[in-house]
Each structure stands twice: as C-alpha cells, then as structure tokens.
C-alpha atoms as a PDB file:
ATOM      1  CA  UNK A   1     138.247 147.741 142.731  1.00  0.00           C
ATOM      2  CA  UNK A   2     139.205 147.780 146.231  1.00  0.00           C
ATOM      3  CA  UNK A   3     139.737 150.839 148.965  1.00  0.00           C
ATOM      4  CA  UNK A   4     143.715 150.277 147.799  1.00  0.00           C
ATOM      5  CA  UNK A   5     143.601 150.331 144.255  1.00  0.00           C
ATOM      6  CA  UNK A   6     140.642 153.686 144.636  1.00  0.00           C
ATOM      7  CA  UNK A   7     143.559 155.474 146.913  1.00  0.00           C
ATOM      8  CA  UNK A   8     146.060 154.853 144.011  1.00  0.00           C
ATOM      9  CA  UNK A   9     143.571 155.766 141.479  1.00  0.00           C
ATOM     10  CA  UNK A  10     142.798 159.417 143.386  1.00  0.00           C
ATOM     11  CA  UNK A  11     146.543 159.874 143.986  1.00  0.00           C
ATOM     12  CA  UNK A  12     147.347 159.556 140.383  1.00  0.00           C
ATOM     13  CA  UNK A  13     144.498 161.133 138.665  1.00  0.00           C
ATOM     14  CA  UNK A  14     144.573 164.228 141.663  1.00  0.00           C
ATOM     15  CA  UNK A  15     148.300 164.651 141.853  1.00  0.00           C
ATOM     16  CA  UNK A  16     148.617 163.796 145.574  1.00  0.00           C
ATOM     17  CA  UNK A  17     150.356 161.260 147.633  1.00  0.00           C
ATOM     18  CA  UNK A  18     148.799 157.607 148.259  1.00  0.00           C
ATOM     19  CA  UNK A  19     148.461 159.515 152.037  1.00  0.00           C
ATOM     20  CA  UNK A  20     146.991 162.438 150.823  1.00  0.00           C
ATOM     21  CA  UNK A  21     144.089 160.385 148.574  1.00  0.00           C
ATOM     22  CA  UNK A  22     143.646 158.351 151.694  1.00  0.00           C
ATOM     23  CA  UNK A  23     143.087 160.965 153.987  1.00  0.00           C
ATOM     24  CA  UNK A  24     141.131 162.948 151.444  1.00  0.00           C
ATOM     25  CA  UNK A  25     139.103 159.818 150.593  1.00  0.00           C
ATOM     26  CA  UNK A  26     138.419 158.958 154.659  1.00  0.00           C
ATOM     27  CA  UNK A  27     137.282 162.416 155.585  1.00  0.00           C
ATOM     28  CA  UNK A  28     134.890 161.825 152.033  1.00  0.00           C
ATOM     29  CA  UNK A  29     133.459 158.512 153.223  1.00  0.00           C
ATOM     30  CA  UNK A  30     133.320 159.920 156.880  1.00  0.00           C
ATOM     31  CA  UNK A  31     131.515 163.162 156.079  1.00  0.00           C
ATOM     32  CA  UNK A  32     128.635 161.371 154.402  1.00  0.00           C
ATOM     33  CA  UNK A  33     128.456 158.948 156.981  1.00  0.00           C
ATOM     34  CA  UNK A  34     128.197 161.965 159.443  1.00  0.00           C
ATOM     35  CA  UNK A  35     125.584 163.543 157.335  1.00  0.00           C
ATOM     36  CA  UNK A  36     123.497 159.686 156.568  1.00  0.00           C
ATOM     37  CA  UNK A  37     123.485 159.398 160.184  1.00  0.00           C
ATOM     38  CA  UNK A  38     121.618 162.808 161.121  1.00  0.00           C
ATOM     39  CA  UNK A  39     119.277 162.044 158.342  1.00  0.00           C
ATOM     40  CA  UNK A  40     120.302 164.329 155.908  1.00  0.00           C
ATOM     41  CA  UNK A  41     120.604 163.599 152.024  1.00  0.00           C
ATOM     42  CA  UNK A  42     124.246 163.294 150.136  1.00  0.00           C
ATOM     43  CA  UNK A  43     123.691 164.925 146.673  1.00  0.00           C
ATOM     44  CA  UNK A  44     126.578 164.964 144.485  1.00  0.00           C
ATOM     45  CA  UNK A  45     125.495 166.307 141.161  1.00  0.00           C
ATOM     46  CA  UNK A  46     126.041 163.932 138.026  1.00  0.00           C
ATOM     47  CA  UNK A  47     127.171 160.747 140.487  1.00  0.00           C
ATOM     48  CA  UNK A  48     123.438 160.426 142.328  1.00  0.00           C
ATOM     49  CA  UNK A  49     122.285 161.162 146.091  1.00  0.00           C
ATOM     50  CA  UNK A  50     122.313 158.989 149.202  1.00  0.00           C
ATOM     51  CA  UNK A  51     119.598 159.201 151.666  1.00  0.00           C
ATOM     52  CA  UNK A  52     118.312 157.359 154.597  1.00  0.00           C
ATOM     53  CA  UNK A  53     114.830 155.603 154.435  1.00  0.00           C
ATOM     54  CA  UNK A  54     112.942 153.841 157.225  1.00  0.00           C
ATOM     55  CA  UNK A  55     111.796 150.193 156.879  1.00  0.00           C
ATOM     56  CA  UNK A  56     109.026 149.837 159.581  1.00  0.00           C
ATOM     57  CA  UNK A  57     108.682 146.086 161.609  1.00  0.00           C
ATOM     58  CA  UNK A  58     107.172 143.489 159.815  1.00  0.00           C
ATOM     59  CA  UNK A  59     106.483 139.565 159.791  1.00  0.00           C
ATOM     60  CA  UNK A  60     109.127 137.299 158.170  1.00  0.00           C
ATOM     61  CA  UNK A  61     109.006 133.895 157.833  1.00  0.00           C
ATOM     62  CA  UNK A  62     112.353 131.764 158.841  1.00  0.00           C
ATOM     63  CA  UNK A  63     112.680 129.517 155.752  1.00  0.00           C
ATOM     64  CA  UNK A  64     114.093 126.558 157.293  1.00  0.00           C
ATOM     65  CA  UNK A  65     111.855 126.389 160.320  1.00  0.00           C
ATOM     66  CA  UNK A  66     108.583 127.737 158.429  1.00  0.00           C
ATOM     67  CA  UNK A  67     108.133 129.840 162.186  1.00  0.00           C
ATOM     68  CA  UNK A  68     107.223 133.240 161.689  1.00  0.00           C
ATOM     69  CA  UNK A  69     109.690 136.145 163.591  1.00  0.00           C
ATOM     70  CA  UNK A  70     108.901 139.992 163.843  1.00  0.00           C
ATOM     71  CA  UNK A  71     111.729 141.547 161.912  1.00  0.00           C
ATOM     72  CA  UNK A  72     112.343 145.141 163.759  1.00  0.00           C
ATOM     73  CA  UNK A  73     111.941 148.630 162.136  1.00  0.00           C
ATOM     74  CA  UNK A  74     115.565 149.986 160.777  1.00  0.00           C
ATOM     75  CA  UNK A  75     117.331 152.107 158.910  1.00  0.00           C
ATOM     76  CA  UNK A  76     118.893 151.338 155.267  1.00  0.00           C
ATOM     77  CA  UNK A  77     120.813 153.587 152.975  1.00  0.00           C
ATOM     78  CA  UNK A  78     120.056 154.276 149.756  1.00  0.00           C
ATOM     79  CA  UNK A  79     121.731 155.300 146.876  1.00  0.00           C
ATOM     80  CA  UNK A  80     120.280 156.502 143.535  1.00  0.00           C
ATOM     81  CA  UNK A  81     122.521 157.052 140.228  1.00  0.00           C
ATOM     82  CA  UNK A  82     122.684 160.279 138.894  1.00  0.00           C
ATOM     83  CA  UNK A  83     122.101 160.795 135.083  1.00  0.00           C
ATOM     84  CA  UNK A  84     125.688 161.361 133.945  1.00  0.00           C
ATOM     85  CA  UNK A  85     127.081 158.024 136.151  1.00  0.00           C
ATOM     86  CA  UNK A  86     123.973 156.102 134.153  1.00  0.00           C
ATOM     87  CA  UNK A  87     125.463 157.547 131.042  1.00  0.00           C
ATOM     88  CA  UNK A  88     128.746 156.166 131.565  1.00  0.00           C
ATOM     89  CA  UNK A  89     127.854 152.785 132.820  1.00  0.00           C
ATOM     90  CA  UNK A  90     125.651 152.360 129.975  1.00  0.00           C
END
C-alpha cells in the first residue's frame, strides 16, 4: 500500500474527503516526526511505540576493498509492534 491508496483508505473508513485524510494523515506523520526528533517516544496503544536509539561510531569493513572505515555515531528509529497489531498480523 502506498501514501495514495492509505489517504483513500482513511477517507473511506473516517468519512472525510481524500483532502481531509491527507491533511489529517500529514499532520500524523509530521507530529511524530516532531516528537522522534526531540527524542521523545511515540506510544500508540495496541499499534506499538517509536523511539529514537543511538548507534555509537564503530569500525566497518568496505567489502569490496577489504579497507576498514570508521562508520560515525547516528541516530535510527525504531519501531516496536504492539500486542494487538501482532495479533492481527499473525
């Protein structure tokens, strides 16, 4: 499923307009960001929780070359299921 066929689904299932889901579903996906970004966690109770974890700097090895690089500390986003998502995908 695409970003299209998710607006359609929210407009049909919420009783809005394709522009109403899409707005509704942008200030969604920007409000977590938002949150993600000051290091906050997203819970949403029964669909799971995003948070932000830090990966410190480390040695890699370029596969190709065989020459070892320093990969830099970051950020990555993480997302764990809640129980009642697991149910349904199960």
């Amino acid at each position: 499923m695409n970003k299209t066929e998710l607006i359609n689904s929210i407009a049909e299932k919420a009783g809005l307009t394709k522009v109403q889901a899409k707005a509704a579903l942008e200030a969604a996906v920007n409000t977590v960001s938002e949150q993600l970004a000051k290091g906050d966690k997203v819970a949403l109770i029964g669909f799971g929780t995003f948070s932000v974890s830090e990966k410190t700097a480390r040695k890699g090895v370029n596969p190709r070359t065989k020459e070892v690089i320093d990969i830099p500390a970051r950020k990555a986003v993480k997302f764990k299921a809640g129980a009642e998502l697991n149910d349904v995908v199960k």
